[in-house]
C-alpha atoms as a PDB file:
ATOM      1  CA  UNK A   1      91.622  88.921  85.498  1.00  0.00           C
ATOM      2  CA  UNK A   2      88.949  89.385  88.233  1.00  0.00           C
ATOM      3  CA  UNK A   3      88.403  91.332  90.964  1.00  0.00           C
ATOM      4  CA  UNK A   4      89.662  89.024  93.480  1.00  0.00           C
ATOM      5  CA  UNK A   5      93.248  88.713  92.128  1.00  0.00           C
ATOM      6  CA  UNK A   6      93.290  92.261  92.981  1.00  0.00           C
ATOM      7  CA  UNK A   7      92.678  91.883  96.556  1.00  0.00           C
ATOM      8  CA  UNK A   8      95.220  88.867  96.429  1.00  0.00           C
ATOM      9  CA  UNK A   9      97.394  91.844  94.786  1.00  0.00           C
ATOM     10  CA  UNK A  10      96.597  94.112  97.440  1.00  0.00           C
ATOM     11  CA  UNK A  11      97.237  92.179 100.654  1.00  0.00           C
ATOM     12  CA  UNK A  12     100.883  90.422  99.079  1.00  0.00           C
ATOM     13  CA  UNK A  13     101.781  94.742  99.094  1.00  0.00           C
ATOM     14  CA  UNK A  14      99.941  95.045 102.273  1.00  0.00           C
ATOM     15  CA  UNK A  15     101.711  91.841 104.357  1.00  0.00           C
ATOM     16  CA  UNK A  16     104.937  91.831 101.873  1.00  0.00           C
ATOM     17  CA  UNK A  17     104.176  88.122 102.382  1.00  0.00           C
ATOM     18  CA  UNK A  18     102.649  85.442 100.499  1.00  0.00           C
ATOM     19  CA  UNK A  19     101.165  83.200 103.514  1.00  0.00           C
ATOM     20  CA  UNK A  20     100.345  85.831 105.453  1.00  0.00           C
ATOM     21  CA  UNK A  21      98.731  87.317 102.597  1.00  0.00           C
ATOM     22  CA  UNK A  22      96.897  83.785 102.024  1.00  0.00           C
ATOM     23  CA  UNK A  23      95.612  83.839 105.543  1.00  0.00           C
ATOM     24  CA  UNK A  24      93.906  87.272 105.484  1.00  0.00           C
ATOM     25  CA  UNK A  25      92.236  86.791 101.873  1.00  0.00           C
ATOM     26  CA  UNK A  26      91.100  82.827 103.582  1.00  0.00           C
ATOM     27  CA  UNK A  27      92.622  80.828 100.844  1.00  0.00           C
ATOM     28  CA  UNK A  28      95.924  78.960 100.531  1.00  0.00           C
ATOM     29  CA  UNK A  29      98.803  80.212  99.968  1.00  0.00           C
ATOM     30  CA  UNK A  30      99.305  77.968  96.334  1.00  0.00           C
ATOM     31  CA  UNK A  31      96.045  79.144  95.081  1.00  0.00           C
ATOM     32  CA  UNK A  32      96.906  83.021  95.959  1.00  0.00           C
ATOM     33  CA  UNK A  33     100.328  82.689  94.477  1.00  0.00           C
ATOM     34  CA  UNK A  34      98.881  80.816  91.019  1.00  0.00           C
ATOM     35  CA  UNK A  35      96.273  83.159  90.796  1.00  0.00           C
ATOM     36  CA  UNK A  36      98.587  86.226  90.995  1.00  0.00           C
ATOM     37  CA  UNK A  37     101.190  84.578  88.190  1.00  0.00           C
ATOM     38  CA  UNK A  38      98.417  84.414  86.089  1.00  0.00           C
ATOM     39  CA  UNK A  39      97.431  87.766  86.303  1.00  0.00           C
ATOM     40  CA  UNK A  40     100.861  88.817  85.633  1.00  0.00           C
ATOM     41  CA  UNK A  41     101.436  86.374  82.534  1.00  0.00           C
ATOM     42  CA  UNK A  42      97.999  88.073  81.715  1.00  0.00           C
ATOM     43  CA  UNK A  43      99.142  91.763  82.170  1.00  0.00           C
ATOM     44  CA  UNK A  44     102.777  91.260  80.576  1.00  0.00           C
ATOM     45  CA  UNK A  45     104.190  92.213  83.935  1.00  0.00           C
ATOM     46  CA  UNK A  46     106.212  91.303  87.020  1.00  0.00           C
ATOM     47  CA  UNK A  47     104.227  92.790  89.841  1.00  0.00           C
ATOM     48  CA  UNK A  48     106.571  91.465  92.810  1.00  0.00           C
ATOM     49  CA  UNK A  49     110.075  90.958  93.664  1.00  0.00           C
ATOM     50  CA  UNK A  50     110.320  87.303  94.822  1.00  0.00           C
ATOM     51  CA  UNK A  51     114.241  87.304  95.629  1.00  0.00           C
ATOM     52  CA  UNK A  52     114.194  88.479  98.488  1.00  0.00           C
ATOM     53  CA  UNK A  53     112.533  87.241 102.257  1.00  0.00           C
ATOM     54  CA  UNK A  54     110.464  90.106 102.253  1.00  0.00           C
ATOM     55  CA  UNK A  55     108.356  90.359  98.850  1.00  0.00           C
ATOM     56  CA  UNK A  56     108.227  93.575  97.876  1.00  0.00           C
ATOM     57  CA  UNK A  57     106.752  95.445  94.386  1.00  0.00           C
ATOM     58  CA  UNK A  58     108.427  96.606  91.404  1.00  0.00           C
ATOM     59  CA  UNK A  59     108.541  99.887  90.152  1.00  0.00           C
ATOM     60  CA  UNK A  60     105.487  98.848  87.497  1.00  0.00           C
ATOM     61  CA  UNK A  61     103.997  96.652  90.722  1.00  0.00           C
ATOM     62  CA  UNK A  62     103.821 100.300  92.787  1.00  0.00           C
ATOM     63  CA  UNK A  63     102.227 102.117  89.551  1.00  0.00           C
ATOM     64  CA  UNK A  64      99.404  99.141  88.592  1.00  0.00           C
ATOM     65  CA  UNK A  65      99.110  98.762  92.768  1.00  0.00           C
ATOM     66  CA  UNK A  66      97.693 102.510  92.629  1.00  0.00           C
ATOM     67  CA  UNK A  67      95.138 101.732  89.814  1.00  0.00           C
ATOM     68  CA  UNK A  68      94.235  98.461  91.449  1.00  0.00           C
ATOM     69  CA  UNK A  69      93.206 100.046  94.477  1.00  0.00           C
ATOM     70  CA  UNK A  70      91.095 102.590  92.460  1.00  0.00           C
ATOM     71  CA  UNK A  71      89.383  99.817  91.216  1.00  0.00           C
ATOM     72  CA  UNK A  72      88.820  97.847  94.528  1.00  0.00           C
ATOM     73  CA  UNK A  73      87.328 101.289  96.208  1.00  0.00           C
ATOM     74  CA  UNK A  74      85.048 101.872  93.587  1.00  0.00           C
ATOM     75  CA  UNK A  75      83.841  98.721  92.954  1.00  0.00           C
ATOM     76  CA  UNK A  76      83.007  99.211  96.782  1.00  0.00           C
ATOM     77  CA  UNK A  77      81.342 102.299  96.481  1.00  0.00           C
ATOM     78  CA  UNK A  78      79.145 100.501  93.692  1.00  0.00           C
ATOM     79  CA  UNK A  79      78.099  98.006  95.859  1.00  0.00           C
ATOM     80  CA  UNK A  80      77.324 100.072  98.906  1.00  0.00           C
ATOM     81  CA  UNK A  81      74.999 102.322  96.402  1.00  0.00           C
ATOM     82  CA  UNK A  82      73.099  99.197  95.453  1.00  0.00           C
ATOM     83  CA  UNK A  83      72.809  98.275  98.930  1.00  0.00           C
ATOM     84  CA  UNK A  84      71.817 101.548 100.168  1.00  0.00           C
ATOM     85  CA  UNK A  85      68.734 100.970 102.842  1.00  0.00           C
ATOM     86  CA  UNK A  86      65.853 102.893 104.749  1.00  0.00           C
ATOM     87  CA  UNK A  87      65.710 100.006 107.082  1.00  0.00           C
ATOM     88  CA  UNK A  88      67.217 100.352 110.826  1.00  0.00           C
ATOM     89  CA  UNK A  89      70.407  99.125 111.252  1.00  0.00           C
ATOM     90  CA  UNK A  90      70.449  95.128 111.690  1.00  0.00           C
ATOM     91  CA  UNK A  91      73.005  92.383 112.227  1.00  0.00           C
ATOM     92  CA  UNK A  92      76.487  92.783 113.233  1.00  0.00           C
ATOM     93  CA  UNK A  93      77.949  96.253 113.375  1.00  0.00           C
ATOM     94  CA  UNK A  94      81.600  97.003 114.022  1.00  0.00           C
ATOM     95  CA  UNK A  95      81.975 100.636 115.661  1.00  0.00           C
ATOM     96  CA  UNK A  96      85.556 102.077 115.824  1.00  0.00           C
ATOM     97  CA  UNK A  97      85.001 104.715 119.247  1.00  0.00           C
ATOM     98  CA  UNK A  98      88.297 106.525 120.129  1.00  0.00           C
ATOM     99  CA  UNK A  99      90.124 105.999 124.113  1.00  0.00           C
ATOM    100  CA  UNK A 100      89.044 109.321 125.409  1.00  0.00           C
ATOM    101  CA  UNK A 101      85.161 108.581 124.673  1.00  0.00           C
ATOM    102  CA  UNK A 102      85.127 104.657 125.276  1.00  0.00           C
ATOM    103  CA  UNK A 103      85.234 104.259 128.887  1.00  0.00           C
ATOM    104  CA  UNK A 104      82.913 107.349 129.752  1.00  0.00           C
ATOM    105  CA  UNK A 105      80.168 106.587 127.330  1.00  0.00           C
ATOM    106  CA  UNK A 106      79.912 103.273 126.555  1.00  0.00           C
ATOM    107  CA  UNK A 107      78.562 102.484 130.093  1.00  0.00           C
ATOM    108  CA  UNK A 108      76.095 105.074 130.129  1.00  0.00           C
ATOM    109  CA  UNK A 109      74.370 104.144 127.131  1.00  0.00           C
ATOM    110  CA  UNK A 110      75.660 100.504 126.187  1.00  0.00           C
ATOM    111  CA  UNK A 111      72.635  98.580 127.656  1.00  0.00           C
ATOM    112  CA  UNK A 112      69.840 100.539 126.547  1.00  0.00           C
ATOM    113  CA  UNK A 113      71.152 101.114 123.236  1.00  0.00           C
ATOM    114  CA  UNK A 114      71.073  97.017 123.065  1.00  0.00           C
ATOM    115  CA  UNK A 115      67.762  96.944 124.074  1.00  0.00           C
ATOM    116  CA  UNK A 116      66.518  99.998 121.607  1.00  0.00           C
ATOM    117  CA  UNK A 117      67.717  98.317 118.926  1.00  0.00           C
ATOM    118  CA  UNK A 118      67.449  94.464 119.400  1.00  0.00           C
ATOM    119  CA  UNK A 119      67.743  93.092 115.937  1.00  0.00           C
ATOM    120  CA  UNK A 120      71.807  94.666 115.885  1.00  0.00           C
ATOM    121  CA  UNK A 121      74.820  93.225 117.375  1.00  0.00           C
ATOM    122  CA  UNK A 122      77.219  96.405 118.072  1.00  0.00           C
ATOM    123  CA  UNK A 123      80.989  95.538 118.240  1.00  0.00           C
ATOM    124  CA  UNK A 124      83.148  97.912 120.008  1.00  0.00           C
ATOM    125  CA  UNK A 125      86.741  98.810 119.156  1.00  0.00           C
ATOM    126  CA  UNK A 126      88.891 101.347 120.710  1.00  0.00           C
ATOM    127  CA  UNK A 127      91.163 103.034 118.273  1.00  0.00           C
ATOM    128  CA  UNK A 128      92.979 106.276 117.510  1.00  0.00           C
ATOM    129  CA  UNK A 129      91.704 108.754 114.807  1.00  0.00           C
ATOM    130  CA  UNK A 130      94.004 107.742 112.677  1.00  0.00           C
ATOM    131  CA  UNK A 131      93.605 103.967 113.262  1.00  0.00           C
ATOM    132  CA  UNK A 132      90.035 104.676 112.854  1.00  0.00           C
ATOM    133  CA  UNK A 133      89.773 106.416 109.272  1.00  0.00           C
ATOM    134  CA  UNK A 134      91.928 103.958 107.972  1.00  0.00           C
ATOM    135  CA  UNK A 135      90.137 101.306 108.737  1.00  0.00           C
ATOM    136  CA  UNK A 136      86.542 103.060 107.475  1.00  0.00           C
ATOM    137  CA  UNK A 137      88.412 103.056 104.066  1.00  0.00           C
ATOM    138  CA  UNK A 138      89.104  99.779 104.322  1.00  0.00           C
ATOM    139  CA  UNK A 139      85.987  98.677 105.193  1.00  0.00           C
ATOM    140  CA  UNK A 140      86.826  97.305 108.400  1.00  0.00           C
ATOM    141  CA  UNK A 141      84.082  99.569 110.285  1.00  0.00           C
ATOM    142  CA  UNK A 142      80.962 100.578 109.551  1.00  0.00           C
ATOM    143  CA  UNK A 143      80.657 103.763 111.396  1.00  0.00           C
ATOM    144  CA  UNK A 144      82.863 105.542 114.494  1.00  0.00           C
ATOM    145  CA  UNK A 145      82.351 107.841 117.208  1.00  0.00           C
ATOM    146  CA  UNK A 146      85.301 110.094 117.387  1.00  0.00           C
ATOM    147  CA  UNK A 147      85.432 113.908 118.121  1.00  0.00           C
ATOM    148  CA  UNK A 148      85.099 115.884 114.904  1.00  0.00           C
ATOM    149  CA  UNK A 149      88.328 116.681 112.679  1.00  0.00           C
ATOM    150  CA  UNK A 150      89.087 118.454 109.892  1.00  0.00           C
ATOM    151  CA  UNK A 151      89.606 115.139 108.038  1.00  0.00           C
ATOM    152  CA  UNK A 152      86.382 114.176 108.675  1.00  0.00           C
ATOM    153  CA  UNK A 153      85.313 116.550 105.615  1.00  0.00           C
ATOM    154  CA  UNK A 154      85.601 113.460 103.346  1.00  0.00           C
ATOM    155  CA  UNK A 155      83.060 111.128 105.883  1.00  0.00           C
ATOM    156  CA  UNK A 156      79.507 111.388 106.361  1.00  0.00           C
ATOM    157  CA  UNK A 157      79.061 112.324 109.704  1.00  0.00           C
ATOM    158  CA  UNK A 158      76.301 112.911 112.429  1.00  0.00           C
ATOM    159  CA  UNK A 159      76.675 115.402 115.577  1.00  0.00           C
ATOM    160  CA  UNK A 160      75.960 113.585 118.582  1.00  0.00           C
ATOM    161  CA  UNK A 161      77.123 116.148 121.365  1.00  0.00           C
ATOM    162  CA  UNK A 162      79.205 119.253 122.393  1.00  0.00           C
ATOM    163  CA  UNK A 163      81.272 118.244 125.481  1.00  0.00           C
ATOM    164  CA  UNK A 164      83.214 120.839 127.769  1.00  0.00           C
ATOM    165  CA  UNK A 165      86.926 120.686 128.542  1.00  0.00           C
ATOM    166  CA  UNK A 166      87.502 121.196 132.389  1.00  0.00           C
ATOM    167  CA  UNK A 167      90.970 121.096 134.214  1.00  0.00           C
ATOM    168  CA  UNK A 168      91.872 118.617 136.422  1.00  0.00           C
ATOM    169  CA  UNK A 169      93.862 119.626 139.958  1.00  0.00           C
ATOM    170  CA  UNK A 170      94.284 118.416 143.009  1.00  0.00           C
ATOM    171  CA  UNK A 171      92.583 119.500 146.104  1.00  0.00           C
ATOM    172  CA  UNK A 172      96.424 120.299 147.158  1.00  0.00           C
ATOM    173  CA  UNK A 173      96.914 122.927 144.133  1.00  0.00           C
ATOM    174  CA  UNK A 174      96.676 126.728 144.408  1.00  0.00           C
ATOM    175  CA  UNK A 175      94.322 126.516 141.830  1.00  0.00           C
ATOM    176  CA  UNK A 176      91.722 124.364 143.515  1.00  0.00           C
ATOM    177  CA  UNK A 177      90.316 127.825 145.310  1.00  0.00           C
ATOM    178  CA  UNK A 178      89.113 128.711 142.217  1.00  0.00           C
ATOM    179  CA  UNK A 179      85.991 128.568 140.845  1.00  0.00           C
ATOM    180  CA  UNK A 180      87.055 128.893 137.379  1.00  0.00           C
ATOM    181  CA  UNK A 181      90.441 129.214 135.361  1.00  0.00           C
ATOM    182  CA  UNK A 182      91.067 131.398 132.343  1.00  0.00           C
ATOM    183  CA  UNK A 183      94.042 129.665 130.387  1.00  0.00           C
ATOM    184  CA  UNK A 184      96.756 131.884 131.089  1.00  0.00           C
ATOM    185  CA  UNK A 185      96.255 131.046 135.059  1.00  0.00           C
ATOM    186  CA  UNK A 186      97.934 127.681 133.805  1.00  0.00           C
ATOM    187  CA  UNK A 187     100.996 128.951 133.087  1.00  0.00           C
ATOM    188  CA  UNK A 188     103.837 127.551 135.264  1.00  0.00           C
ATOM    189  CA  UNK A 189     101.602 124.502 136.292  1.00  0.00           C
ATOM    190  CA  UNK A 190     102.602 121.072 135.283  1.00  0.00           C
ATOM    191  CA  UNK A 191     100.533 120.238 132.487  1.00  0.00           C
ATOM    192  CA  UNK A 192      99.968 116.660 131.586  1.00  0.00           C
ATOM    193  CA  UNK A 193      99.040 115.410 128.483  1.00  0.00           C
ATOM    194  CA  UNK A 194      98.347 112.245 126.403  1.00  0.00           C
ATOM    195  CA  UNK A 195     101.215 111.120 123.822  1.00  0.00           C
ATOM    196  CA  UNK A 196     100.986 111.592 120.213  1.00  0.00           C
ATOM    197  CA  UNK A 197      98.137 110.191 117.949  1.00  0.00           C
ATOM    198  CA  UNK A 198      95.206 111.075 120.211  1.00  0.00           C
ATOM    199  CA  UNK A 199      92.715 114.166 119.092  1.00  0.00           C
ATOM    200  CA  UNK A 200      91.877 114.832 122.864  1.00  0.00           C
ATOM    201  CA  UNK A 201      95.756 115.839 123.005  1.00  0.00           C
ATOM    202  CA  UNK A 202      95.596 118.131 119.618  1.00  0.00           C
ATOM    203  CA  UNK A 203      92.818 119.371 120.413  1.00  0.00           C
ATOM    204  CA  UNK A 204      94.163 120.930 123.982  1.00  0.00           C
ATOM    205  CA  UNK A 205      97.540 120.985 122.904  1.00  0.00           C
ATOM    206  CA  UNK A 206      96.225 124.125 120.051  1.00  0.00           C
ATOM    207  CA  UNK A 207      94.760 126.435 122.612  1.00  0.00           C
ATOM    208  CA  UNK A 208      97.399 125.482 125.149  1.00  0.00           C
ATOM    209  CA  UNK A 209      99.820 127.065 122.716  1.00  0.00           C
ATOM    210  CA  UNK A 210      97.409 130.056 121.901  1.00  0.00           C
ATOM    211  CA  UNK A 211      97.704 131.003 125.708  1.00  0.00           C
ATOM    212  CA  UNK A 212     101.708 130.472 125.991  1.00  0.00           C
ATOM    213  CA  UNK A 213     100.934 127.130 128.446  1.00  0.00           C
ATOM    214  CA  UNK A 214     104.101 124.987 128.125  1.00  0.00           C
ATOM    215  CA  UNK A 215     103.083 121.017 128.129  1.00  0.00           C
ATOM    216  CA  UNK A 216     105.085 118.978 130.834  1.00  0.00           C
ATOM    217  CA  UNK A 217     107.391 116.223 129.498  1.00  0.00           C
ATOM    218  CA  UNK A 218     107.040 114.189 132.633  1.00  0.00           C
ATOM    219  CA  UNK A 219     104.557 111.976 131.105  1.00  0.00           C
ATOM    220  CA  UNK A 220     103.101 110.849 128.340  1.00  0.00           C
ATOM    221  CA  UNK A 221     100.607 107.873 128.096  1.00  0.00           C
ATOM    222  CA  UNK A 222      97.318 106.562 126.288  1.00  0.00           C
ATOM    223  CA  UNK A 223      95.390 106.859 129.164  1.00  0.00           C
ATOM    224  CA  UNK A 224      93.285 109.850 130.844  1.00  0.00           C
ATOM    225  CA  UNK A 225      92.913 107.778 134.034  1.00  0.00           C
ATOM    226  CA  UNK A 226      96.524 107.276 134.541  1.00  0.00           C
ATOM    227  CA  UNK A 227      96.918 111.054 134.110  1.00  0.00           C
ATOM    228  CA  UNK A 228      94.059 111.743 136.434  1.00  0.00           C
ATOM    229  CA  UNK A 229      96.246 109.795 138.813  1.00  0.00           C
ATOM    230  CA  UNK A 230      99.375 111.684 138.369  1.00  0.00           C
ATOM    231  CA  UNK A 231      96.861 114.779 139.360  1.00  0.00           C
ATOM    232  CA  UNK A 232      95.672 113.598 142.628  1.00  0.00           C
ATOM    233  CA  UNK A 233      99.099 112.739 143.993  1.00  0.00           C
ATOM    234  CA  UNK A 234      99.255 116.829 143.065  1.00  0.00           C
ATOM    235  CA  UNK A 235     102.016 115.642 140.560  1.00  0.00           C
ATOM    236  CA  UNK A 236     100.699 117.847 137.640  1.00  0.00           C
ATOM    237  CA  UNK A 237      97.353 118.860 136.288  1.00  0.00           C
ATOM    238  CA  UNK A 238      95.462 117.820 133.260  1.00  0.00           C
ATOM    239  CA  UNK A 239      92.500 118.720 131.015  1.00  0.00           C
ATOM    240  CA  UNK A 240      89.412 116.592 130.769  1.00  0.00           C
ATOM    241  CA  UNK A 241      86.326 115.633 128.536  1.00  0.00           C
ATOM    242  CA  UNK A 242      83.470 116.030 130.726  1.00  0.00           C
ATOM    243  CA  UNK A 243      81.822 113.046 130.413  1.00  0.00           C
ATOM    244  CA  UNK A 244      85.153 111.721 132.275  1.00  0.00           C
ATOM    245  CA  UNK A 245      84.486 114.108 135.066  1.00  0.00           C
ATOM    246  CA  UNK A 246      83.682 111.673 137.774  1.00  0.00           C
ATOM    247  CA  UNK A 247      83.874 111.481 141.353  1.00  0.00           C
ATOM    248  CA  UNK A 248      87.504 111.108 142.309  1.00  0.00           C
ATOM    249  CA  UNK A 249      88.908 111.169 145.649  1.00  0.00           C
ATOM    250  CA  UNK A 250      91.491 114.542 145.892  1.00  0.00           C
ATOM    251  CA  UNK A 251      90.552 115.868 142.726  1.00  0.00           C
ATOM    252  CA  UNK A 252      88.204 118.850 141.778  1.00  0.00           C
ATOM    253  CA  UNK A 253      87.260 120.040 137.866  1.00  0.00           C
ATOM    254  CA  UNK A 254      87.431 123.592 137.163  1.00  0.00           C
ATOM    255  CA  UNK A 255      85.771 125.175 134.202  1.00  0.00           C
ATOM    256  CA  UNK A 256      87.482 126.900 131.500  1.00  0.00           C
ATOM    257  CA  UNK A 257      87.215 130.546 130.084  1.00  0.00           C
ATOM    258  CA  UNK A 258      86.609 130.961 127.600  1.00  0.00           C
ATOM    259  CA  UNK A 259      84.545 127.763 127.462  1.00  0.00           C
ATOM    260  CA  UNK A 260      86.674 124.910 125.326  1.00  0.00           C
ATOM    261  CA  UNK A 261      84.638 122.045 123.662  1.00  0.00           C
ATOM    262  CA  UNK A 262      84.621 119.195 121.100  1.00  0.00           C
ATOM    263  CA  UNK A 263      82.257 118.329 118.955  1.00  0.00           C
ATOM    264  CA  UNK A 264      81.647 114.454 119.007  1.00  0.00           C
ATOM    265  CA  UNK A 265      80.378 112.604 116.084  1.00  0.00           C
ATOM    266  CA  UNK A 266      79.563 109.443 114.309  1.00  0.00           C
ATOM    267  CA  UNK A 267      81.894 109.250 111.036  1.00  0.00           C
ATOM    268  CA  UNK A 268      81.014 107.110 108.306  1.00  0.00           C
ATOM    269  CA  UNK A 269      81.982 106.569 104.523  1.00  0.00           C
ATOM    270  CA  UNK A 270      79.599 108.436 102.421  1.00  0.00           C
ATOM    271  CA  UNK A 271      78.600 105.655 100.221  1.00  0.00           C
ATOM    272  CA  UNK A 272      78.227 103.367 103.013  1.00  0.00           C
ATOM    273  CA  UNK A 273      74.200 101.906 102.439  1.00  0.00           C
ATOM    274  CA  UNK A 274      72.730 102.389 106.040  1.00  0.00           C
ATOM    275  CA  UNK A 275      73.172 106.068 106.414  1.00  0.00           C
ATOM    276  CA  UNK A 276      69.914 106.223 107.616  1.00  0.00           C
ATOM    277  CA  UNK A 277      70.285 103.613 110.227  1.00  0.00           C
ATOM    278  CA  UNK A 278      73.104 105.519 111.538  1.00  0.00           C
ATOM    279  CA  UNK A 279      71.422 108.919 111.318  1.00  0.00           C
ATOM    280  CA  UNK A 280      68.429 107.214 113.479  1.00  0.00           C
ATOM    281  CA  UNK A 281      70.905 105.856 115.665  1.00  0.00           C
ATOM    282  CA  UNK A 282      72.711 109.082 116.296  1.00  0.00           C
ATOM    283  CA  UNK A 283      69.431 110.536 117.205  1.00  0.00           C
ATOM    284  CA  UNK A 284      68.566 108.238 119.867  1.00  0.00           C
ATOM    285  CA  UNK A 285      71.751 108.932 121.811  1.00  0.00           C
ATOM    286  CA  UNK A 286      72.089 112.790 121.656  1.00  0.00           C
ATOM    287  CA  UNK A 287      68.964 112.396 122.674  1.00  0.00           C
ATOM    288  CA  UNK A 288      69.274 109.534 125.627  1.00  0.00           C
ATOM    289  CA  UNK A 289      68.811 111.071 128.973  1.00  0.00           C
ATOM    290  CA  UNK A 290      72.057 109.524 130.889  1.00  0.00           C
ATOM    291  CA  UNK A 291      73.775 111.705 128.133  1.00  0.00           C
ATOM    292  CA  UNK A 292      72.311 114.888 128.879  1.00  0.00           C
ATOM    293  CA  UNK A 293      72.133 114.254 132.448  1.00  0.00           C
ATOM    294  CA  UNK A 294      76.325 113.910 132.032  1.00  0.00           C
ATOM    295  CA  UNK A 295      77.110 116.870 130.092  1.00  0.00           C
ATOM    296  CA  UNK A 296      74.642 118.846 132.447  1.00  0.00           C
ATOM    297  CA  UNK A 297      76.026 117.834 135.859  1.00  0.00           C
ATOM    298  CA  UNK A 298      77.468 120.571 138.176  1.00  0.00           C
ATOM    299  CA  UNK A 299      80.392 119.789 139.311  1.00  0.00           C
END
């Protein structure tokens, strides 16, 4: 048995298909099936239920499957500790960066962060926290930039920034007079918020709660700007990041008391061997100028 029967192993549970299966381990689909009969002549064992359209494992298939992956993460781990580097970060890096971060930082800081650090090629990925942890254990990323979580206790992570929560209203809502809003001036409003699986939501949703502010059903989306559009037809109001707090015609940003922020961060695994290209790179954007010229603007 090797190592690479065990990813074959892996994806067949994964895909609960041979060929599909085949195609994400890049070999045939003959040479994945033969090599997984022979580990299970080898092991004494019928990992997979082949009677059926959908392969599925059998009850000693689901307890081997849990040892298997064991084996896969720490063989991982091993090599990422051998690799471990000093160096800058180089070559192709894939960076997970979650929906309510993407569009306002990205174009701040996207060029100069290409031409800081020339000899890397930075993939960007929008995904959801959850997408995003999931596929750091996988492998699939090398770092993220998400807002910090309590599951990020088991990642390496860097701070980047603190970024305030304002509310969105229209010019047309009672509430526009105001300078500021403490939380409990929300009550009765409208309040829109993004659908399940996003932080940005959590995150609001908790001291929304804490000050007795119902959430509107009226809409619930993956996107702040469709929100944001919602609130300048005075159709509801919504909280923001402030980094998304740009000019918007019939809308003004109120600050919160007491102040609300998230702390936003890069997330890595632990092991992973350029923790100290990462920690460089999170030091040249907290420290980037368009960034603090952003989080500093009056509104």
């Amino acid at each position: 048995m090797n190592l690479k029967d065990f990813e074959y192993v892996k994806a067949i549970a994964q895909y609960k298909h041979f060929r599909k299966a085949a195609d994400a381990c890049f070999v045939s689909q003959p040479t994945l099936s033969g090599q997984v009969k022979k580990l299970e002549n080898e092991l004494g064992v019928t990992l997979f239920d082949r009677s059926t359209k959908q392969v599925t494992l059998t009850a000693k298939g689901e307890r081997l499957l849990t040892q298997i992956e064991i084996i896969l993460e720490q063989t991982q781990i091993l090599k990422e500790l051998a690799a471990t580097s000093n160096e800058p970060l180089q070559g192709k890096l894939t960076i997970g960066i979650i929906p309510t971060i993407a569009p306002y930082l990205l174009p701040a800081l996207l060029t100069s962060m290409k031409a800081a650090f020339i000899d890397s090629q930075f993939s960007f990925i929008e995904m959801q926290t959850a997408t995003i942890l999931e596929a750091l254990n996988k492998g699939e990323l090398d770092f993220a930039i998400l807002a910090d979580v309590p599951e990020l206790i088991n990642y390496h992570t860097v701070a980047l920034y603190k970024e305030d929560f304002l509310v969105a209203v229209s010019h047309d809502n009672a509430l526009s007079k105001h300078k500021k809003v403490a939380l409990s001036d929300l009550q009765g409003c409208s309040l829109l918020m993004l659908s399940d699986g996003h932080c940005f939501k959590d995150q609001a949703q908790k001291f929304c709660f804490s000050a007795g502010v119902d959430v509107s059903n009226q809409y619930k989306g993956n996107s702040l700007e469709t929100l944001l559009a919602l609130v300048a037809m005075d159709d509801g109001i919504t909280f923001v990041p402030k980094l998304a707090c740009t000019d918007r015609v019939g809308i003004d940003y109120l600050p919160i008391f007491p102040n609300q922020q998230r702390n936003v961060v890069f997330a890595c695994r632990k092991h992973y061997p350029h923790l100290s290209g990462v920690e460089q790179l999170g030091e040249w954007l907290s420290a980037h100028p368009n960034l603090k010229a952003k989080l500093s603007k009056k509104l």
